[in-house]
Protein backbone atom coordinates (compact mmCIF):
# COMPACT_ATOMS: atom_id res chain seq x y z
CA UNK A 1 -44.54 11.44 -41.32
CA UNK A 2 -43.46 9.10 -39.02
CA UNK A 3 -40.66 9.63 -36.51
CA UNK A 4 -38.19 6.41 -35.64
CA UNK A 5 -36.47 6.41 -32.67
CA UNK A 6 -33.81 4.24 -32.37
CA UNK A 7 -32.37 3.51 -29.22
CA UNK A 8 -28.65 1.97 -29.30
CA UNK A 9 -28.17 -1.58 -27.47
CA UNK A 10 -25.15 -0.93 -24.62
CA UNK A 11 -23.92 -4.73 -24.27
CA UNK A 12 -23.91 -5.23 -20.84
CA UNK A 13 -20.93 -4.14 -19.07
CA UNK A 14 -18.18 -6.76 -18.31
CA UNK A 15 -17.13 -8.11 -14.60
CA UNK A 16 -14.80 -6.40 -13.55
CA UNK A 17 -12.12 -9.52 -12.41
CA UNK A 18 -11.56 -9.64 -9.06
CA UNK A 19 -9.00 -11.36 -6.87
CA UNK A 20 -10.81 -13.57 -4.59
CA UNK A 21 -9.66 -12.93 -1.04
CA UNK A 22 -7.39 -10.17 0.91
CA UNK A 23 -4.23 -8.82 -1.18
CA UNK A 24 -2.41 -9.23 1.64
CA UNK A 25 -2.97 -13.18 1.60
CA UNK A 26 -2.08 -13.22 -1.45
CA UNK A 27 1.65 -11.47 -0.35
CA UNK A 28 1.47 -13.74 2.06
CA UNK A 29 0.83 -17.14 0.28
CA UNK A 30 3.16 -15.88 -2.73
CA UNK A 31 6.21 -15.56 0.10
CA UNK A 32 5.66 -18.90 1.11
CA UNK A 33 5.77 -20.31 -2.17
CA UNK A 34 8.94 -18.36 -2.53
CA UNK A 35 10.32 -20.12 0.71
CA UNK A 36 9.27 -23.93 -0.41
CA UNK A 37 10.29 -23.12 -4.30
CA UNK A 38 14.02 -22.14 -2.60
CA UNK A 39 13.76 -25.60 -0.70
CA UNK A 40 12.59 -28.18 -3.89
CA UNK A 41 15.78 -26.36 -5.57
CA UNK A 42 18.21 -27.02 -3.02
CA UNK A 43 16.92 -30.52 -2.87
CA UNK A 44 17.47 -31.04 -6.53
CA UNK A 45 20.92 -29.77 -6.73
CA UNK A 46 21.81 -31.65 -3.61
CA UNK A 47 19.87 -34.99 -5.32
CA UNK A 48 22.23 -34.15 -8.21
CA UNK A 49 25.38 -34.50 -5.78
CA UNK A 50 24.21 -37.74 -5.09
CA UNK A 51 22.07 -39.02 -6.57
CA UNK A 52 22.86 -42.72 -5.46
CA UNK A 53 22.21 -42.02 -1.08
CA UNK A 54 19.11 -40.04 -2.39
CA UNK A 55 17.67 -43.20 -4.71
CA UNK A 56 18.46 -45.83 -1.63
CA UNK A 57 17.41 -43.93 1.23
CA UNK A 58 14.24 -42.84 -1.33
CA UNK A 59 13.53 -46.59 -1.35
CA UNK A 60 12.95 -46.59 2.38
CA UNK A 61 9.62 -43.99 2.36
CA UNK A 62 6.40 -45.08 3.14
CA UNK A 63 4.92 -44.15 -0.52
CA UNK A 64 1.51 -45.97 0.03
CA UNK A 65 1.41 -43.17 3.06
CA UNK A 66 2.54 -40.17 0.84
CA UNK A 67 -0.51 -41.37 -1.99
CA UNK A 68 -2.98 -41.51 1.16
CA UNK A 69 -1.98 -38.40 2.29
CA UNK A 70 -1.97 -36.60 -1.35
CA UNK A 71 -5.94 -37.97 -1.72
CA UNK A 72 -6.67 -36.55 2.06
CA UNK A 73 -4.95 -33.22 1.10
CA UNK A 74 -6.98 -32.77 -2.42
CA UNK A 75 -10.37 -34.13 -1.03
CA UNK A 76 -10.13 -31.30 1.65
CA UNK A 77 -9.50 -28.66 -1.03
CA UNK A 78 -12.07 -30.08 -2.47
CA UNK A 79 -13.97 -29.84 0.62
CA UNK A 80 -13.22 -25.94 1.21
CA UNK A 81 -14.38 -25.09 -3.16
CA UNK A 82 -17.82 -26.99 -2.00
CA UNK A 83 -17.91 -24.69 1.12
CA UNK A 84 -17.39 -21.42 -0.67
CA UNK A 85 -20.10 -22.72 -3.14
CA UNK A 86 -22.36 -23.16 -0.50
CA UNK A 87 -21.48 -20.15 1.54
CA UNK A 88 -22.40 -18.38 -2.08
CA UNK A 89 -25.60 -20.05 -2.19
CA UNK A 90 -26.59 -18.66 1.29
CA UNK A 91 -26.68 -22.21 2.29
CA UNK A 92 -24.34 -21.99 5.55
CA UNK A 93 -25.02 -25.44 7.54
CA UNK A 94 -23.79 -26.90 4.15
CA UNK A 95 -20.67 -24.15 4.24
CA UNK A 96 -20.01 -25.58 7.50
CA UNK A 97 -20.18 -29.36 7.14
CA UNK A 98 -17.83 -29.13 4.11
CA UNK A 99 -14.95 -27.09 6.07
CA UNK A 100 -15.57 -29.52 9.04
CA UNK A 101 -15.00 -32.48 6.11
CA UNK A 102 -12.05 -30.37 4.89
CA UNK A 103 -10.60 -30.21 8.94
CA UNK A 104 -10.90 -34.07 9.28
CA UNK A 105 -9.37 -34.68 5.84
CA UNK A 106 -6.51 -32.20 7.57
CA UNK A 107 -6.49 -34.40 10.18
CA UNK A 108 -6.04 -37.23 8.56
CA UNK A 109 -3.01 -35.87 6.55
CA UNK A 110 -1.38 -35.15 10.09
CA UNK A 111 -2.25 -38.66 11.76
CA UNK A 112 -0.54 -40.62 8.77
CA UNK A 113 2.31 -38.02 8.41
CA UNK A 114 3.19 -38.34 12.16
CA UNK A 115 2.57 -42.85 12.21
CA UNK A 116 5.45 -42.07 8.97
CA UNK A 117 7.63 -40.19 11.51
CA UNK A 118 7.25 -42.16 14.35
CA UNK A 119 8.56 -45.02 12.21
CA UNK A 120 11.49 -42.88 11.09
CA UNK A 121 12.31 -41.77 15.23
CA UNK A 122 12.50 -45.85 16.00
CA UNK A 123 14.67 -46.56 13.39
CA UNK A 124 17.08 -43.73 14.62
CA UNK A 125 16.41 -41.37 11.63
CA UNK A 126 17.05 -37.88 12.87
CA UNK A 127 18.20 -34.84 10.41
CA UNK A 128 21.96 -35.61 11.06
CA UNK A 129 21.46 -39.04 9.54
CA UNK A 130 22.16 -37.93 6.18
CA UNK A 131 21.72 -35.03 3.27
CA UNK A 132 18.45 -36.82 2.13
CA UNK A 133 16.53 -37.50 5.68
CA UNK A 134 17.97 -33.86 6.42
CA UNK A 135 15.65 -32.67 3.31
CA UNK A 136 12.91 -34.81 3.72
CA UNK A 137 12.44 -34.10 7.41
CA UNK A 138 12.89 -30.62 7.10
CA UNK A 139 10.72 -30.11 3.84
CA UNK A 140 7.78 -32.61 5.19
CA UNK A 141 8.03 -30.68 8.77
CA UNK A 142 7.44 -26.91 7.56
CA UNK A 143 4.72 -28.55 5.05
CA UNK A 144 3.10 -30.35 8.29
CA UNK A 145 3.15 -27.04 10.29
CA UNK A 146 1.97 -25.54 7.11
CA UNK A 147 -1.29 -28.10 7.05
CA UNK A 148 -1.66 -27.24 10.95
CA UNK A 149 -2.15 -23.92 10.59
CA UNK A 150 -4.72 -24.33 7.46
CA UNK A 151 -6.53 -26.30 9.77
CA UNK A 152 -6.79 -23.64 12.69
CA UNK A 153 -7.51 -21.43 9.55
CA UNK A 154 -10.65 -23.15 8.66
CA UNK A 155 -11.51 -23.95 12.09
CA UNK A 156 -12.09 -20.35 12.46
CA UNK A 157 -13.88 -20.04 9.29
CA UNK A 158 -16.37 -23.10 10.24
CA UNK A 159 -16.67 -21.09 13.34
CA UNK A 160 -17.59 -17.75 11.32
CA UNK A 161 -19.72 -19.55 8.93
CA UNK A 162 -21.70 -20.94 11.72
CA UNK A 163 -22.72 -17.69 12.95
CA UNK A 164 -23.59 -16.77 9.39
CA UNK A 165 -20.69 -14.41 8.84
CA UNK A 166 -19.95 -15.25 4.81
CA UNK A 167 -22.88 -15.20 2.45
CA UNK A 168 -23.27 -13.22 -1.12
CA UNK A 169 -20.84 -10.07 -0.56
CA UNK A 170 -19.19 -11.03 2.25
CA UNK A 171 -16.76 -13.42 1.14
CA UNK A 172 -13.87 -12.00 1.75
CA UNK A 173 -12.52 -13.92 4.83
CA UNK A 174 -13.63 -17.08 3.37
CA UNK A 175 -12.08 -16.52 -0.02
CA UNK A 176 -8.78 -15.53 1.56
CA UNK A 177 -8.64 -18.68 3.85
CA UNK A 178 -9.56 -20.92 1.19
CA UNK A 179 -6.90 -19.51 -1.18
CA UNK A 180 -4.54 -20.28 1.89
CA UNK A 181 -5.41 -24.34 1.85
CA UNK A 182 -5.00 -24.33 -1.60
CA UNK A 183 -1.42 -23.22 -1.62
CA UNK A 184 -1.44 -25.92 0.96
CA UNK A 185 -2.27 -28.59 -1.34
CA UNK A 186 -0.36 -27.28 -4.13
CA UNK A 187 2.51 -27.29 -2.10
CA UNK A 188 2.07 -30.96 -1.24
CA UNK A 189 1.37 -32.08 -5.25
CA UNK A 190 4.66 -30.90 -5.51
CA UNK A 191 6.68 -32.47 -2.66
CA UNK A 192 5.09 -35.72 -2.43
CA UNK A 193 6.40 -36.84 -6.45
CA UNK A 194 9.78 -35.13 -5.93
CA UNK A 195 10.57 -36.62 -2.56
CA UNK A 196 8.72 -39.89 -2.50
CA UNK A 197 8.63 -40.71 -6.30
CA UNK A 198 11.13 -38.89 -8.75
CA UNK A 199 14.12 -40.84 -9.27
């Protein structure tokens, strides 16, 4: 007589999902969201108040600028999802060159942003000129401070990567910095059509 054994199949036990990157970042990025989501609505309703200063004074932005700055802004994200691939891959020189790419597509973003208000200063545009320059100076400031810091961010990730501090497991830092730029970027995809395009 023959004896079967049969031996039941477990499927392989599902990833647990996990949030990339420190909870706390997350508070933190989900705050500032908060913060800019309160500014694009006080901008609309104020657009909606007058909606005829808002459509001339519109008309005077630099929207060539604004599109340059939108491609700098997504090629660095860009830059920082090829970093954490390489980081991943245990490939750090690569992890490194593609957050130094994502820091000079930063710095592009801030050299174009500050030839737009330089142009604004000489032609006597300050935040008391009117509702609209008092939005789009204050909105395209907090972003620009927002972009500085992401860049001092990933400075000290380059600098962390280059010692070989990220790899397979150790992510963490990385993850939480690059979640940081991407609200960054999100931010902008969001300001740039309402405040420069959206009639």
């Amino acid at each position: 007589m023959l004896c079967e054994t049969v031996h039941r199949i477990e499927p392989p036990a599902a990833a647990t999902p996990r949030l990339p990157g420190d909870l706390a970042v997350w508070f933190f990025i989900l705050a500032e969201l908060l913060v800019f989501a309160v500014f694009f609505v006080a901008y609309a309703v104020a657009r909606s108040r007058d909606t005829a200063l808002f459509d001339s004074m519109q008309a005077g932005l630099d929207r060539d600028a604004g599109a340059i700055n939108t491609v700098l802004l997504v090629s660095a994200s860009w830059c920082v999802a090829r970093a954490l691939a390489a980081a991943e891959a245990r490939r750090q020189p690569a992890n490194v060159r593609w957050l130094l790419g994502a820091i000079a597509c930063g710095a592009g973003f801030t050299l174009v942003k500050s030839a737009e208000y330089a142009d604004k200063f000489a032609a006597g545009v300050t935040l008391s000129s009117d509702t609209f320059h008092m939005f789009y100076l204050s909105l395209t400031f907090f972003h620009f401070m927002h972009v500085i810091l992401g860049m001092v961010v990933l400075a000290v990730l380059a600098i962390g990567s280059a010692r070989g501090r990220y790899g397979p497991g150790r992510m963490n830092g990385l993850e939480s910095g690059a979640a940081y730029w991407h609200m960054v970027d999100l931010v902008w995809l969001v300001l740039f059509p309402l405040v420069y395009v959206l009639h």
